[in-house]
Protein backbone atom coordinates (compact mmCIF):
# COMPACT_ATOMS: atom_id res chain seq x y z
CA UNK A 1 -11.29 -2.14 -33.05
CA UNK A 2 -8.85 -2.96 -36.10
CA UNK A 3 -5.62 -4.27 -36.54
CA UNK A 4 -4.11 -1.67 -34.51
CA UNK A 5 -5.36 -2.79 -31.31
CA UNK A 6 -2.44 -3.94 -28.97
CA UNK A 7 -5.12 -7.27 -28.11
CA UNK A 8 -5.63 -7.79 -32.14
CA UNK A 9 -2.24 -7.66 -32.50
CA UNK A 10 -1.06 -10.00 -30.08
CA UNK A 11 -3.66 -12.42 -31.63
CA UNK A 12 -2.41 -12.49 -34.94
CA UNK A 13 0.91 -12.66 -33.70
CA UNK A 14 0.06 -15.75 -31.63
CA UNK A 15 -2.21 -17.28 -35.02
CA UNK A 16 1.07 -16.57 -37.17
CA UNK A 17 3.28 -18.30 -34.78
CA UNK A 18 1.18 -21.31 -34.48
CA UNK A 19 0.73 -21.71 -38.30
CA UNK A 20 4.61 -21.32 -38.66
CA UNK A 21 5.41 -24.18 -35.95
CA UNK A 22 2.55 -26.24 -37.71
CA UNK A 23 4.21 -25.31 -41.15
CA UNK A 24 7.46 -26.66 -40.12
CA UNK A 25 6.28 -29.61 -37.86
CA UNK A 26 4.66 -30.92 -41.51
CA UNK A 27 7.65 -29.97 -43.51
CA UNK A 28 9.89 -31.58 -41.64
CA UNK A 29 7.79 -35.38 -41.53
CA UNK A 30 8.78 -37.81 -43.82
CA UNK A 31 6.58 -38.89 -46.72
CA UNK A 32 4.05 -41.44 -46.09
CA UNK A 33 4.37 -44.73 -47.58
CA UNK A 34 1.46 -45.90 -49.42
CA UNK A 35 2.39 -49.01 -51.05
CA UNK A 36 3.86 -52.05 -49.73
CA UNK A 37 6.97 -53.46 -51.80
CA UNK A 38 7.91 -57.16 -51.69
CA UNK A 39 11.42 -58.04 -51.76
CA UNK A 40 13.44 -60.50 -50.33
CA UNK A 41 10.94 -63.05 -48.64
CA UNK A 42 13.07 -64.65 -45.94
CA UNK A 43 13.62 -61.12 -44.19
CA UNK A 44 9.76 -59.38 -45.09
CA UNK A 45 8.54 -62.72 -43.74
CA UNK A 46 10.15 -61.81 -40.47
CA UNK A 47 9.12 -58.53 -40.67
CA UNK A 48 6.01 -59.22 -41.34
CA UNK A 49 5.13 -62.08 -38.21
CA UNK A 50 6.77 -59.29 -36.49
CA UNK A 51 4.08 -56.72 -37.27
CA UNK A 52 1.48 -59.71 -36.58
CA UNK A 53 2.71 -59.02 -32.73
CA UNK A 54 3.59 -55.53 -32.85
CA UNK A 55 0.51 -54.11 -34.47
CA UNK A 56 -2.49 -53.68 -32.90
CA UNK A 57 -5.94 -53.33 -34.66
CA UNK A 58 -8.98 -51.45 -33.19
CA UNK A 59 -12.81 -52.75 -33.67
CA UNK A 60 -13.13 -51.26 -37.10
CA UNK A 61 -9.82 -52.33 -38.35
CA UNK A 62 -10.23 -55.64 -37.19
CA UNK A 63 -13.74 -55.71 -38.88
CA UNK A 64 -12.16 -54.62 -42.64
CA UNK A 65 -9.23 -57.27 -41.85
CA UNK A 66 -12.03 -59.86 -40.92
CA UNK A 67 -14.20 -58.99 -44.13
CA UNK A 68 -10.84 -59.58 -46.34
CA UNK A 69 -9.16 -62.79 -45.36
CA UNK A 70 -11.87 -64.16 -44.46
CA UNK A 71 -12.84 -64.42 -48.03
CA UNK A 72 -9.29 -65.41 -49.33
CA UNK A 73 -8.74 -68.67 -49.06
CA UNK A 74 -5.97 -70.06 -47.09
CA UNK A 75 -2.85 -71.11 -49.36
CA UNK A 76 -1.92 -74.48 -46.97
CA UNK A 77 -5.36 -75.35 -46.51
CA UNK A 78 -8.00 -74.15 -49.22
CA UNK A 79 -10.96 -75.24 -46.70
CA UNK A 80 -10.53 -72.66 -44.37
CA UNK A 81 -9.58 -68.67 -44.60
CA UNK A 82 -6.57 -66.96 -44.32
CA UNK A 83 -8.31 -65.26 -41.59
CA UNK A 84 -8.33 -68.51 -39.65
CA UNK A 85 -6.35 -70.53 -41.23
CA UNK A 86 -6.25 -74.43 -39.72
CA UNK A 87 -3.69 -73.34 -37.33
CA UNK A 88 -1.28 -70.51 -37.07
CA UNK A 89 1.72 -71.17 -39.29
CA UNK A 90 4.51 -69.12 -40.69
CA UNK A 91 2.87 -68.44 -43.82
CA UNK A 92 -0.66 -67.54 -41.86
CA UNK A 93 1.35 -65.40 -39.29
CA UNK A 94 3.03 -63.58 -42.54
CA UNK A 95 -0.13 -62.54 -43.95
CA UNK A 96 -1.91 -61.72 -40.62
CA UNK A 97 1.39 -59.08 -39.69
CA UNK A 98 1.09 -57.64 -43.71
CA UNK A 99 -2.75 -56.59 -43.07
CA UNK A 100 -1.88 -54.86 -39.26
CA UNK A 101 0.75 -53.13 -41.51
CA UNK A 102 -0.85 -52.57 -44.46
CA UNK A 103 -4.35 -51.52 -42.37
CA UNK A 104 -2.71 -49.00 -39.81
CA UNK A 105 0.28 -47.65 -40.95
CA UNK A 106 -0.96 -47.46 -44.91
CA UNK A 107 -4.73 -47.33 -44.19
CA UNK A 108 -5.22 -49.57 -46.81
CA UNK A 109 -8.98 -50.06 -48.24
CA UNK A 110 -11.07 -53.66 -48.48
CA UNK A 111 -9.70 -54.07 -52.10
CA UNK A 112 -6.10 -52.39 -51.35
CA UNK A 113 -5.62 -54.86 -48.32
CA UNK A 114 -7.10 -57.67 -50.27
CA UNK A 115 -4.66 -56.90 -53.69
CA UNK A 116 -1.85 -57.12 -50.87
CA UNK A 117 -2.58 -60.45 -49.64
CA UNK A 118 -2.28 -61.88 -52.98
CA UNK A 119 0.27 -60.27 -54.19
CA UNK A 120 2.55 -61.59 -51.02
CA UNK A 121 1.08 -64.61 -51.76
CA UNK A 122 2.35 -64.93 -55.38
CA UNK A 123 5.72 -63.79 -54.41
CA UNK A 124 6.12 -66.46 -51.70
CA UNK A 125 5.01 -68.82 -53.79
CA UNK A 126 4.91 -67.79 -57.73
CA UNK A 127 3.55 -71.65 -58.86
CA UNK A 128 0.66 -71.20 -56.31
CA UNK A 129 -0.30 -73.40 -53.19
CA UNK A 130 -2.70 -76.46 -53.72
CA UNK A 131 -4.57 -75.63 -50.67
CA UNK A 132 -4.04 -78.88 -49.33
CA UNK A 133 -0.19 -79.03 -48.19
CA UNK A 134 -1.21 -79.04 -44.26
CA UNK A 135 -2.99 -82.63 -45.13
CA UNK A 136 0.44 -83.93 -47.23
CA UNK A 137 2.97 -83.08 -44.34
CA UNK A 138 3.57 -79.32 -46.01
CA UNK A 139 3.91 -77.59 -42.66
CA UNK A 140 7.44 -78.33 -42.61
CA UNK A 141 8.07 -77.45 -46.18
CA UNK A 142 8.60 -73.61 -47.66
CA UNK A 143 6.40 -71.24 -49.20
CA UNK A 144 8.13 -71.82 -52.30
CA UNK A 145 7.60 -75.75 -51.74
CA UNK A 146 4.05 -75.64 -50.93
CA UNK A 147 4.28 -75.35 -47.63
CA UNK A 148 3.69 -73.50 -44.56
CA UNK A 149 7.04 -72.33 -44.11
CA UNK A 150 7.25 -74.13 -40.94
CA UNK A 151 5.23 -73.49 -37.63
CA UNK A 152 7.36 -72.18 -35.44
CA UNK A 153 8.31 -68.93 -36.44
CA UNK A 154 11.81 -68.77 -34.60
CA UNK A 155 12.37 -71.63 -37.16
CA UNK A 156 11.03 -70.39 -40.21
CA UNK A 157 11.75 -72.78 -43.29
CA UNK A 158 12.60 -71.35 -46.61
């Protein structure tokens, strides 16, 4: 039975077919992102709590998102993670919607996701946070300003 065969035939026919539609479902995706870019803060902030709500993790991703900001310390209040956080504030919410992002739709790594986190950090807040704004009345203050960026993310403060 070779090629000729009217039933080998229609096979390969069929095989070609699917590999063309396969071909040209693939061609036609757009590239995937792989690294975040941090621009304007007001607006990736926003974006970003958005994410927090939008994205969803599974048991492993919430395990590698666990593992990282849990060992980051929280900007607002150095004694607990970003992970937890002492409450859920802007800046908190921020980070939280960057690692759904940055763990689903770029499958970031441990040390990708963790490289993220302080590199939004830094550009929120290039001086650095003290770690102890919550406990000096920084939850009404910006990023910029030490602060939480506010608490109530309909009211973000910048």
């Amino acid at each position: 039975m070779g090629i000729e065969s009217p039933r080998t035939r229609m096979f390969v026919v069929f095989l070609t077919g699917l590999w063309a539609a396969h071909v040209a479902v693939a061609g036609d995706a757009a590239p995937r992102e792989t690294a975040l870019v941090f621009k304007e803060v007001p607006s990736q902030t926003r974006e970003f709590i958005g994410y927090y709500h939008s994205i969803s993790l599974n048991a492993e991703q919430t395990k590698l998102k666990e593992a990282v900001l849990g060992s980051i310390p929280a900007g607002c209040c150095g004694e607990f993670s970003i992970l937890t956080c002492c409450c859920p504030c802007n800046f908190a919410k921020s980070v939280w919607g960057l690692s759904h992002y940055a763990i689903v739709k770029l499958h970031y790594n441990a040390d990708q996701l963790r490289q993220a986190v302080l590199d939004w950090t830094s550009r929120v807040n290039p001086a650095g946070f003290t770690g102890d704004a919550c406990h000096r009345g920084g939850c009404g203050r910006s990023f910029v300003s030490n602060g939480c960026g506010g608490m109530d993310e309909k009211k973000l403060v910048f």
